[in-house]
C-alpha atoms as a PDB file:
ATOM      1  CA  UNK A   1     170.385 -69.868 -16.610  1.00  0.00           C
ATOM      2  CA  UNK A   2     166.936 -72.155 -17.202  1.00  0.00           C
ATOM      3  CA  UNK A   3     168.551 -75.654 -18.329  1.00  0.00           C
ATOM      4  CA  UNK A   4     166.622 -77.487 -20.570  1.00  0.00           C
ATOM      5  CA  UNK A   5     164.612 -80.576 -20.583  1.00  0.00           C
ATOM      6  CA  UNK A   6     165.036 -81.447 -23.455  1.00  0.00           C
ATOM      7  CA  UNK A   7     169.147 -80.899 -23.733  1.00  0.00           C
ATOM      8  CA  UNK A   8     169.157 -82.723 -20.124  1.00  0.00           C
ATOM      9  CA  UNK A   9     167.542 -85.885 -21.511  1.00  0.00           C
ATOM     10  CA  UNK A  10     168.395 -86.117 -25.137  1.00  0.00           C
ATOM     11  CA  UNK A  11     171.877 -83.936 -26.004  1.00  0.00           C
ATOM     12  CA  UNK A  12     174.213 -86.268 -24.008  1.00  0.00           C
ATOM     13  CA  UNK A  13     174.328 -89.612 -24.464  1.00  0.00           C
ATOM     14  CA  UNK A  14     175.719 -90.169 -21.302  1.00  0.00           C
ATOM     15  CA  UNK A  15     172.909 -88.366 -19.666  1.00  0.00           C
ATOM     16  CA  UNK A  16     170.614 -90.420 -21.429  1.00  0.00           C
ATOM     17  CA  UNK A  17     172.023 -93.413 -20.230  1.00  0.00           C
ATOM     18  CA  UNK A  18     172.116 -92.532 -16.891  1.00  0.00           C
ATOM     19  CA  UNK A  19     168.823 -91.661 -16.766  1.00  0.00           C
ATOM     20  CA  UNK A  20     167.860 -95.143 -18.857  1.00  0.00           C
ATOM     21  CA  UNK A  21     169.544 -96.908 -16.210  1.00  0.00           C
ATOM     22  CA  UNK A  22     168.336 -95.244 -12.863  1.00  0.00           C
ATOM     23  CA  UNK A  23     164.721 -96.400 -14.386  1.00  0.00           C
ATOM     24  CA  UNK A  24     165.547-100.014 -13.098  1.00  0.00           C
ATOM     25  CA  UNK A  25     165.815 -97.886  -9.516  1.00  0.00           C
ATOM     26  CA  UNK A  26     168.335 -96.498  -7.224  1.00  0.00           C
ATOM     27  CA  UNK A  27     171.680 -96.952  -8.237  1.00  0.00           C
ATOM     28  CA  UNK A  28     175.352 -95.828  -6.015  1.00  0.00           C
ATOM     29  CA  UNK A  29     177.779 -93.405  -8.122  1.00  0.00           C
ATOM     30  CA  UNK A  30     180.061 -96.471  -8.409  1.00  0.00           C
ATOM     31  CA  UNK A  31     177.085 -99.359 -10.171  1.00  0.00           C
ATOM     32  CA  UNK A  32     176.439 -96.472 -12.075  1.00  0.00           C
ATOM     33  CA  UNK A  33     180.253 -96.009 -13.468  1.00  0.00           C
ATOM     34  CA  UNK A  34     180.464-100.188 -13.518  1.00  0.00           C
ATOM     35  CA  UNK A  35     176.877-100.497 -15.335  1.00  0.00           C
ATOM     36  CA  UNK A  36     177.831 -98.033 -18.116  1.00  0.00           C
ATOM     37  CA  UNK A  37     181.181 -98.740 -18.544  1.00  0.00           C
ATOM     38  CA  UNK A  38     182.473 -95.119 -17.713  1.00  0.00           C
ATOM     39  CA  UNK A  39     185.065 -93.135 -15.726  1.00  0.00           C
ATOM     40  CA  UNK A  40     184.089 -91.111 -12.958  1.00  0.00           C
ATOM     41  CA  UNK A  41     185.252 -87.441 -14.611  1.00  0.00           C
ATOM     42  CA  UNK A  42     183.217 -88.506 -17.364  1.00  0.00           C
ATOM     43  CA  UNK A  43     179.859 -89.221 -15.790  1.00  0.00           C
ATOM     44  CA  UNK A  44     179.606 -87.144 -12.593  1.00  0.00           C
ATOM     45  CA  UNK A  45     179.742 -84.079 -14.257  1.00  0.00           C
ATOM     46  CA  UNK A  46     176.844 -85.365 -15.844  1.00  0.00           C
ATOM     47  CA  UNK A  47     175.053 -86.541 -13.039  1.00  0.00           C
ATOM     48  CA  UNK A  48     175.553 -82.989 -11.527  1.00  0.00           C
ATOM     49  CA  UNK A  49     173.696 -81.407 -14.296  1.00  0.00           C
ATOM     50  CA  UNK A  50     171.072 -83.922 -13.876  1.00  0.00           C
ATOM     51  CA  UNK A  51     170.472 -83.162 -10.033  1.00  0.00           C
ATOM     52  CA  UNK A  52     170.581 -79.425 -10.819  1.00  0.00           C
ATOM     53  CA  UNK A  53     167.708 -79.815 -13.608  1.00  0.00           C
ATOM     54  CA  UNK A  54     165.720 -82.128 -10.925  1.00  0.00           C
ATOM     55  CA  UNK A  55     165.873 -84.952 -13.302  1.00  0.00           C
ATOM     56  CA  UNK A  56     167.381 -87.154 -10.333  1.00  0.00           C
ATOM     57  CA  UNK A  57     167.671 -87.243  -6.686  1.00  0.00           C
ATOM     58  CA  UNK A  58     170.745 -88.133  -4.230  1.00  0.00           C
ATOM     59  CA  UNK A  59     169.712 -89.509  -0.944  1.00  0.00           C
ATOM     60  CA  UNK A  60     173.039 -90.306   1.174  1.00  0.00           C
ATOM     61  CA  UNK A  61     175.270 -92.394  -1.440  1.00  0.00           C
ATOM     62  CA  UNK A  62     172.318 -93.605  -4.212  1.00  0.00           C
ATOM     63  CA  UNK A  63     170.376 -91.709  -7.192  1.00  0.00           C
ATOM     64  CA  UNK A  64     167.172 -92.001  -8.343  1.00  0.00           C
ATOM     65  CA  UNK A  65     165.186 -90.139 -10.904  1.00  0.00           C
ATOM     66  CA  UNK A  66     162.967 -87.761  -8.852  1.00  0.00           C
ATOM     67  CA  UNK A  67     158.984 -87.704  -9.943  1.00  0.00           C
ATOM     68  CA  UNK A  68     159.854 -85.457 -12.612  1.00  0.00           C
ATOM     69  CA  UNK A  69     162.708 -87.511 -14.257  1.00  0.00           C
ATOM     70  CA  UNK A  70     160.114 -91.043 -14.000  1.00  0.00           C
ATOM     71  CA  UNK A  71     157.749 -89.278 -16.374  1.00  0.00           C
ATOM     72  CA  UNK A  72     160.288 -87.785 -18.990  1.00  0.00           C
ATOM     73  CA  UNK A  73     162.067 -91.224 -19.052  1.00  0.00           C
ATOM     74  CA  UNK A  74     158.453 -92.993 -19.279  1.00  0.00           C
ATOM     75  CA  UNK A  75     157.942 -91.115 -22.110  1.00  0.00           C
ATOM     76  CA  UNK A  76     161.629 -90.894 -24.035  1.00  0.00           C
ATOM     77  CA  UNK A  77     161.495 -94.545 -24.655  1.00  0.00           C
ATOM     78  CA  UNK A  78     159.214 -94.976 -27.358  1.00  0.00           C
ATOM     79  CA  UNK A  79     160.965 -92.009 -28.940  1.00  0.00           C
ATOM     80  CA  UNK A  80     164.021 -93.567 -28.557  1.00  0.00           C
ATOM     81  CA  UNK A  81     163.409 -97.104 -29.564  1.00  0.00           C
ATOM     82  CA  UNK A  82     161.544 -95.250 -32.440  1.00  0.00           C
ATOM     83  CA  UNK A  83     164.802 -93.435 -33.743  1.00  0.00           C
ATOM     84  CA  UNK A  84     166.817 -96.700 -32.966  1.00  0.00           C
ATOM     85  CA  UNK A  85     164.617 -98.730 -35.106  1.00  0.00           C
ATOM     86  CA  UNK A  86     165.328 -96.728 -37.748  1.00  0.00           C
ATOM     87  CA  UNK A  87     168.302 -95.716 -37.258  1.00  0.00           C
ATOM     88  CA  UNK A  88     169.888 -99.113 -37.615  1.00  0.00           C
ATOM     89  CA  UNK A  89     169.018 -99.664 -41.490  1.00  0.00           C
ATOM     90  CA  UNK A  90     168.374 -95.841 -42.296  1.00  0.00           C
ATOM     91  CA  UNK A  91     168.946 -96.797 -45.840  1.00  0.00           C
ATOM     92  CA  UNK A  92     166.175 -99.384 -45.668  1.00  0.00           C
ATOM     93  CA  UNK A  93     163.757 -97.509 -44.259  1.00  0.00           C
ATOM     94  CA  UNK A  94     164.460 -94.146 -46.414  1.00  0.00           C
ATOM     95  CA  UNK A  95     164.053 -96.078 -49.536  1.00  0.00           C
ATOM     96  CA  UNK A  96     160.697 -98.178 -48.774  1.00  0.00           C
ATOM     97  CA  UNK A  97     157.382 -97.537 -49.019  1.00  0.00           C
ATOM     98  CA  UNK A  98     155.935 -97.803 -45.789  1.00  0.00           C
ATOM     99  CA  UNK A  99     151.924 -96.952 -46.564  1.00  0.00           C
ATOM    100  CA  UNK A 100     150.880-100.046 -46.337  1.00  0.00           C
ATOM    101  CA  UNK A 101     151.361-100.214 -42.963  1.00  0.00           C
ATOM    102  CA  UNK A 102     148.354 -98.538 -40.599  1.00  0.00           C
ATOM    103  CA  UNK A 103     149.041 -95.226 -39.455  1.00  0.00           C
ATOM    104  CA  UNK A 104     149.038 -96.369 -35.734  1.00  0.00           C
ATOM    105  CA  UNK A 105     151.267 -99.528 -36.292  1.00  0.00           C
ATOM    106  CA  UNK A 106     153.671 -96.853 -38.021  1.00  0.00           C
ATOM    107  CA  UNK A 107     153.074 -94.945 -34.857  1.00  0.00           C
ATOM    108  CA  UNK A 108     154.495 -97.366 -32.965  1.00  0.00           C
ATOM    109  CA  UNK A 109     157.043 -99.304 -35.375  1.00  0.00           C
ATOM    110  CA  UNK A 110     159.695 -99.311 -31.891  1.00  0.00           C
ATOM    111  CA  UNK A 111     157.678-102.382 -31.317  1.00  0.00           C
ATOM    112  CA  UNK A 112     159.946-104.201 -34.294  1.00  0.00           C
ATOM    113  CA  UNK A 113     162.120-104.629 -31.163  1.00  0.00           C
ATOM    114  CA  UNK A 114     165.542-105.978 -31.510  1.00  0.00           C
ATOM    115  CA  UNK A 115     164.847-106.679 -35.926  1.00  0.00           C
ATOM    116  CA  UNK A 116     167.683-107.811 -38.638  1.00  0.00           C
ATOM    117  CA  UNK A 117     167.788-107.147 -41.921  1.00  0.00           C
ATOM    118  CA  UNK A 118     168.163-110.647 -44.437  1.00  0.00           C
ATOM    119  CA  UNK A 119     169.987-109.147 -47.288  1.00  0.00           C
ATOM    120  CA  UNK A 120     169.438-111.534 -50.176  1.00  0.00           C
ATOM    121  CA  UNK A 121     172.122-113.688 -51.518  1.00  0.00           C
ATOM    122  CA  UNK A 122     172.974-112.823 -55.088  1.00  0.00           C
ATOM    123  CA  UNK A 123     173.844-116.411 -56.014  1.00  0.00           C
ATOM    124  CA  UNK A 124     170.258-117.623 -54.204  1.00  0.00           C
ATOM    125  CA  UNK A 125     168.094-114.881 -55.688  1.00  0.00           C
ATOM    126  CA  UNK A 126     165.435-116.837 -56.429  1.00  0.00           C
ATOM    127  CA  UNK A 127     165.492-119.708 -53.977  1.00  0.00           C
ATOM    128  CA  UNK A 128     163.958-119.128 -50.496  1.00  0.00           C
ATOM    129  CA  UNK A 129     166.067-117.644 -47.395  1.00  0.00           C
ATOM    130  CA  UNK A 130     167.411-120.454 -45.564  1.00  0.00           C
ATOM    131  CA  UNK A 131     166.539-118.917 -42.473  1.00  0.00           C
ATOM    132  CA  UNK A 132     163.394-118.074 -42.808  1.00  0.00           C
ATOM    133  CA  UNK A 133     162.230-121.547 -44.662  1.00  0.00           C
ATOM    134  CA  UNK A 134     163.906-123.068 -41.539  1.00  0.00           C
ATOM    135  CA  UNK A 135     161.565-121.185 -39.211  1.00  0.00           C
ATOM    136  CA  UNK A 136     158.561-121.359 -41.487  1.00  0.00           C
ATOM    137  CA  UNK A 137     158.368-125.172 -41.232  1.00  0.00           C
ATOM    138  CA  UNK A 138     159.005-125.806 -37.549  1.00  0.00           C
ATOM    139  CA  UNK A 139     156.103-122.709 -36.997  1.00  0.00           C
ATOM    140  CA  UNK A 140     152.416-124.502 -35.799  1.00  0.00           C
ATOM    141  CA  UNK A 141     150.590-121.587 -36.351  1.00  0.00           C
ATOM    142  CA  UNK A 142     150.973-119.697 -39.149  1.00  0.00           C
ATOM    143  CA  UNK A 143     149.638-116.163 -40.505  1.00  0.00           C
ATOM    144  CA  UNK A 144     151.050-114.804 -44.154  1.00  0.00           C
ATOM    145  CA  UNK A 145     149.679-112.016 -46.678  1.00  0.00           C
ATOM    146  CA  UNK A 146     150.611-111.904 -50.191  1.00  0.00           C
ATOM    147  CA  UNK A 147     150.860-109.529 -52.520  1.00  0.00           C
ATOM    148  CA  UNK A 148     152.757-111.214 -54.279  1.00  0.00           C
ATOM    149  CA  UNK A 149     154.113-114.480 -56.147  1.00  0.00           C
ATOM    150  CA  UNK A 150     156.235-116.775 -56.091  1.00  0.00           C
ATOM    151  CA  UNK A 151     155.815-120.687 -56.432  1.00  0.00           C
ATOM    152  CA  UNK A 152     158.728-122.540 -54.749  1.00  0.00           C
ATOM    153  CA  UNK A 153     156.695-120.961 -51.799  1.00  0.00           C
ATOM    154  CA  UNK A 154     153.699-122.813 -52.905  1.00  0.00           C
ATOM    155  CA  UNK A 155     155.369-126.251 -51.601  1.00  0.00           C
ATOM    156  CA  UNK A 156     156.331-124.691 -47.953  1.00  0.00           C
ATOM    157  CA  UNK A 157     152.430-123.936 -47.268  1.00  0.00           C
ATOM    158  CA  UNK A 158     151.784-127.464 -48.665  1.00  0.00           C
ATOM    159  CA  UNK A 159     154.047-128.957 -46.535  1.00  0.00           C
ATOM    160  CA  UNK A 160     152.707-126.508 -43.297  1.00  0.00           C
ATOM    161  CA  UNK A 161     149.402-128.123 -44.586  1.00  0.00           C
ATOM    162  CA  UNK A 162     150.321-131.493 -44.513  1.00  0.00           C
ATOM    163  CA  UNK A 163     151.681-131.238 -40.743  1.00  0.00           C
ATOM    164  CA  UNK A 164     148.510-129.918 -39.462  1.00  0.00           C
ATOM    165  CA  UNK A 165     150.345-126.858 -38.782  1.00  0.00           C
ATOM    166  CA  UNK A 166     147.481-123.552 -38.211  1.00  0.00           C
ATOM    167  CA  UNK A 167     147.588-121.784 -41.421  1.00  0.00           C
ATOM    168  CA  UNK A 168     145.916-118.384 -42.501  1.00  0.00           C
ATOM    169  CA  UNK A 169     146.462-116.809 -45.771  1.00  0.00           C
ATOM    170  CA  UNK A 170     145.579-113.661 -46.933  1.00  0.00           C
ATOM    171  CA  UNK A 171     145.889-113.472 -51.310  1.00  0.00           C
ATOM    172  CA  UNK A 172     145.907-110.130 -53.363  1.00  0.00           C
ATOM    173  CA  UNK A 173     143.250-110.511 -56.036  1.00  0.00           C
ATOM    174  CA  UNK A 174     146.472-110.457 -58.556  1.00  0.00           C
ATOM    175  CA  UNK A 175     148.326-113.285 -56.711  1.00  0.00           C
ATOM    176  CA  UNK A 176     144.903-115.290 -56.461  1.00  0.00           C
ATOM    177  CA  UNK A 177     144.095-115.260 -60.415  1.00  0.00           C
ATOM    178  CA  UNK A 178     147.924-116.492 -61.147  1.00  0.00           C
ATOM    179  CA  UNK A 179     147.740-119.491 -58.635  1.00  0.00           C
ATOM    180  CA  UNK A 180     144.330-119.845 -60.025  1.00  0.00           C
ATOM    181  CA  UNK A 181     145.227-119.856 -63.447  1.00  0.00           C
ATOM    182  CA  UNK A 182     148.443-121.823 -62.733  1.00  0.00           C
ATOM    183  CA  UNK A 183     148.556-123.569 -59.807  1.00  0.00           C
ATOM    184  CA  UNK A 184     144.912-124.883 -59.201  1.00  0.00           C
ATOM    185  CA  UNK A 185     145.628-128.074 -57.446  1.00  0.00           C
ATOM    186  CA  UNK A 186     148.302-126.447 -55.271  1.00  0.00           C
ATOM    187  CA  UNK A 187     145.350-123.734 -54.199  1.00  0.00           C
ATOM    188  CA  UNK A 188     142.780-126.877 -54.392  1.00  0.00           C
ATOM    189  CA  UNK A 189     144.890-128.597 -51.649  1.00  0.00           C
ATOM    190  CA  UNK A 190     145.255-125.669 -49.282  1.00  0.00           C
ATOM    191  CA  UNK A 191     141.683-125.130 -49.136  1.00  0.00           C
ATOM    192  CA  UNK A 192     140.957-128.702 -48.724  1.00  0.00           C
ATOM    193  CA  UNK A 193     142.827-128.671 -45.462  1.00  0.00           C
ATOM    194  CA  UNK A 194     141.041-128.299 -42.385  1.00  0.00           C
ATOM    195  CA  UNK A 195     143.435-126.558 -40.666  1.00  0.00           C
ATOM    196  CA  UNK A 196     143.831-124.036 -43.284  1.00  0.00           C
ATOM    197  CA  UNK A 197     141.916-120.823 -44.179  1.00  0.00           C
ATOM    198  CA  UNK A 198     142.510-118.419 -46.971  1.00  0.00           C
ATOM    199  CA  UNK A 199     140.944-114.380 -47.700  1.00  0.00           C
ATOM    200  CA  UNK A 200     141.433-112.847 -50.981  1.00  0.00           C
ATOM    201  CA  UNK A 201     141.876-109.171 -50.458  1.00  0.00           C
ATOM    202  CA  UNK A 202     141.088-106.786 -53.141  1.00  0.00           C
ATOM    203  CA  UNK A 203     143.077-104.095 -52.132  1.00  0.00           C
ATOM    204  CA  UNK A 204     146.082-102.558 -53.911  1.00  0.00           C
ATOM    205  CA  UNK A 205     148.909-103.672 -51.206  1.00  0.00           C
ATOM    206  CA  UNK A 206     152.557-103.753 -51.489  1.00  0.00           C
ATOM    207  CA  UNK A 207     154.163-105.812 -49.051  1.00  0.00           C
ATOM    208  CA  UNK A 208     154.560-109.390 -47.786  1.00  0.00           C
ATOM    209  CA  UNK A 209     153.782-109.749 -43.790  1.00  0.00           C
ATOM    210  CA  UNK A 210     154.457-113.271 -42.042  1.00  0.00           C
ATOM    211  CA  UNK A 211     153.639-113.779 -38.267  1.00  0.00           C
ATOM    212  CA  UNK A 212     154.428-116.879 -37.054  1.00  0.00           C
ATOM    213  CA  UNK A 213     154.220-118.795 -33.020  1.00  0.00           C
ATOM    214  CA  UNK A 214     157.942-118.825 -33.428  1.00  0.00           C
ATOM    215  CA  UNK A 215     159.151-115.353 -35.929  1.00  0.00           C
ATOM    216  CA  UNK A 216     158.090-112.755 -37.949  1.00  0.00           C
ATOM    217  CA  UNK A 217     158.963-110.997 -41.322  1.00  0.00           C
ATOM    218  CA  UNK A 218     158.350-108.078 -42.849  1.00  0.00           C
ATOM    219  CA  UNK A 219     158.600-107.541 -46.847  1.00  0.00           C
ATOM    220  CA  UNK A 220     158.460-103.649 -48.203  1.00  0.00           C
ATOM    221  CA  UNK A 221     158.324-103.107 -51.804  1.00  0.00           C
ATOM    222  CA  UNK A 222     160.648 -99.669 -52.249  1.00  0.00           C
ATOM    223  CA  UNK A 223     159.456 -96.323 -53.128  1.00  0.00           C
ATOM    224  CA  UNK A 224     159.242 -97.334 -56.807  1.00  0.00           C
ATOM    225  CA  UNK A 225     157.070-100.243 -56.424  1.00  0.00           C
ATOM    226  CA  UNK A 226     159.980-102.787 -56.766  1.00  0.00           C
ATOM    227  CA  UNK A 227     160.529-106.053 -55.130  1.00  0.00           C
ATOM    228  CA  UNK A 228     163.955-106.160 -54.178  1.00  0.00           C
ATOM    229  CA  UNK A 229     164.356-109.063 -52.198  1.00  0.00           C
ATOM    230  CA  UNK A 230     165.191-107.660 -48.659  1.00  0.00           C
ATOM    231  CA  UNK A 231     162.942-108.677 -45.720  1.00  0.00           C
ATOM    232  CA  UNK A 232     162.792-107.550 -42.182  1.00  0.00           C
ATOM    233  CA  UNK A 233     162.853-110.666 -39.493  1.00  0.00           C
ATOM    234  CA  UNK A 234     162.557-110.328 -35.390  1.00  0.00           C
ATOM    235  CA  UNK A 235     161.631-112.944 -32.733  1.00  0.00           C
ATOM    236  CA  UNK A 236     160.787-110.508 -30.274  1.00  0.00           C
ATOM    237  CA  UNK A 237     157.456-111.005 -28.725  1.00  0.00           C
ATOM    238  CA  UNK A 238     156.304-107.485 -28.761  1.00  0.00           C
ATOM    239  CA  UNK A 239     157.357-107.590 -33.169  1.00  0.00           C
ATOM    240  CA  UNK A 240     155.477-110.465 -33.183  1.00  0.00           C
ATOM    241  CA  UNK A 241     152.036-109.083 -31.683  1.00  0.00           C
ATOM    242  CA  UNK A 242     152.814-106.268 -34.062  1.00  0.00           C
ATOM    243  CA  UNK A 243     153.009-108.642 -36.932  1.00  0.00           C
ATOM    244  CA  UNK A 244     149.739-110.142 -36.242  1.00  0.00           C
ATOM    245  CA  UNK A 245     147.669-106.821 -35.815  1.00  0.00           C
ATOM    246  CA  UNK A 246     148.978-105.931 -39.430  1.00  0.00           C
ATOM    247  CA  UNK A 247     148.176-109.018 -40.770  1.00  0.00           C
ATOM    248  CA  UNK A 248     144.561-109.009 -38.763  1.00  0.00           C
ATOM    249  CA  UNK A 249     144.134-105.382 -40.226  1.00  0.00           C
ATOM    250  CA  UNK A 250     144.058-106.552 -43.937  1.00  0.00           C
ATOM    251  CA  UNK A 251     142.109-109.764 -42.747  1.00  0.00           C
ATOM    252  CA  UNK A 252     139.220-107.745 -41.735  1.00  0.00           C
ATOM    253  CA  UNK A 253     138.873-106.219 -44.945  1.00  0.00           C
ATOM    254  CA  UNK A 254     139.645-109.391 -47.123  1.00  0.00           C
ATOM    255  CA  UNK A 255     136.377-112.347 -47.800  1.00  0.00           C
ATOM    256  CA  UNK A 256     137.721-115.232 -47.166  1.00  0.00           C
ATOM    257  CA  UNK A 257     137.941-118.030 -50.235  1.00  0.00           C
ATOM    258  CA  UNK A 258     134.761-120.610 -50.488  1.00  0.00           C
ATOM    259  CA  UNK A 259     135.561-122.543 -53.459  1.00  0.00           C
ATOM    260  CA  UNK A 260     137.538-122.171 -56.760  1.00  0.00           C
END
């Protein structure tokens, strides 16, 4: 009987991690049982079925993925990180609106790497995450859009300002009129610093996106349009790149802020 591809690679776990791991190379029967933590009648059955679908090679005591198996594992890692980056707050991700974010950054959300979720603090509601002010200030180059307001974060881009820390900021026409309106010498000072530039964008957006040298953080309003005070964070290189080409996607359509 024709075995799969697809079942090979993706309907045992075990096979999947086999074939995972013989993409760092060649690997004996016995680094393969240490590396994954298994017992031998537990894996080599699986390893047979992977030799008789020509998704790996034996050559005296080591396995490999043949030419075949290189490609399908190439291409079952996006997929994969892809599933696991949703897969680890399913809840999250089921209940947020996510079309703010470009169709091919959503193509490759897996890029979020290794994320957590900062669930807010019922008795700190209001007051800024700990762990993300903490990162904030000790950034030196600093990329945020707003959409929208709140003002205790008025004195962390002050204070950015005043260190001579790199500082772009991207305002909603909505959040722009209120710290007009409200907060004029606060916005006065920003844009007197030479270090720091601010867009307004006139878009109808729904999310808060920081990029830092140092973190990143994601904000999604949910499916309702509510702000419900959970944000994504990652210091992976790869979430932070992806970060920064959202935040450079609204900047191109934003004009950036002359005078008051």
């Amino acid at each position: 009987m024709k075995i799969s591809l697809i079942d090979l690679a993706f309907l045992s776990e075990k096979r999947t991690n086999v074939l995972r791991l013989l993409e760092e190379g060649p690997k004996t029967s016995d680094e393969i049982k240490k590396d994954l933590n298994v017992s031998s009648t537990s894996i080599m059955p699986q390893i047979k079925k992977l030799r008789e679908g020509h998704m790996i090679i034996q050559e005296n005591d080591r396995y490999q993925l043949s030419e075949m198996g290189e490609i399908v594992v190439e291409k079952m890692e996006p997929l994969l990180n892809t599933v696991r980056v949703f897969e680890e707050n399913y809840d999250y991700w089921v209940n947020h609106d996510l079309s703010a974010i470009p169709e091919d950054l959503l193509n490759r959300i897996e890029e979020l790497g290794n994320y957590f979720l900062l669930e807010p603090d019922l008795n700190r509601l209001f007051e800024v995450p700990e762990d993300f002010k903490k990162n904030l200030l000790e950034s030196r180059r600093v990329m945020i859009f707003l959409s929208y307001f709140h003002p205790l974060y008025l004195n962390l881009y002050s204070e950015l300002a005043r260190k001579g820390a790199e500082m772009y900021l991207i305002l909603t026409e909505p959040v722009f009129k209120r710290m007009k309106e409200d907060y004029t010498e606060n916005l006065q000072e920003l844009l007197n610093s030479k270090n720091t530039e601010i867009y307004i964008c006139d878009k109808k957006i729904t999310l808060k996106n920081v990029v830092t040298d140092r973190f990143c953080s994601l904000v999604l309003f949910d499916r309702k349009g509510k702000f419900d005070h959970q944000r994504l964070m990652s210091f992976d290189e790869s979430a932070l790149e992806w970060c920064e080409e959202l935040f450079t996607h609204y900047k191109d359509m934003s004009m950036p802020l002359e005078n008051i």
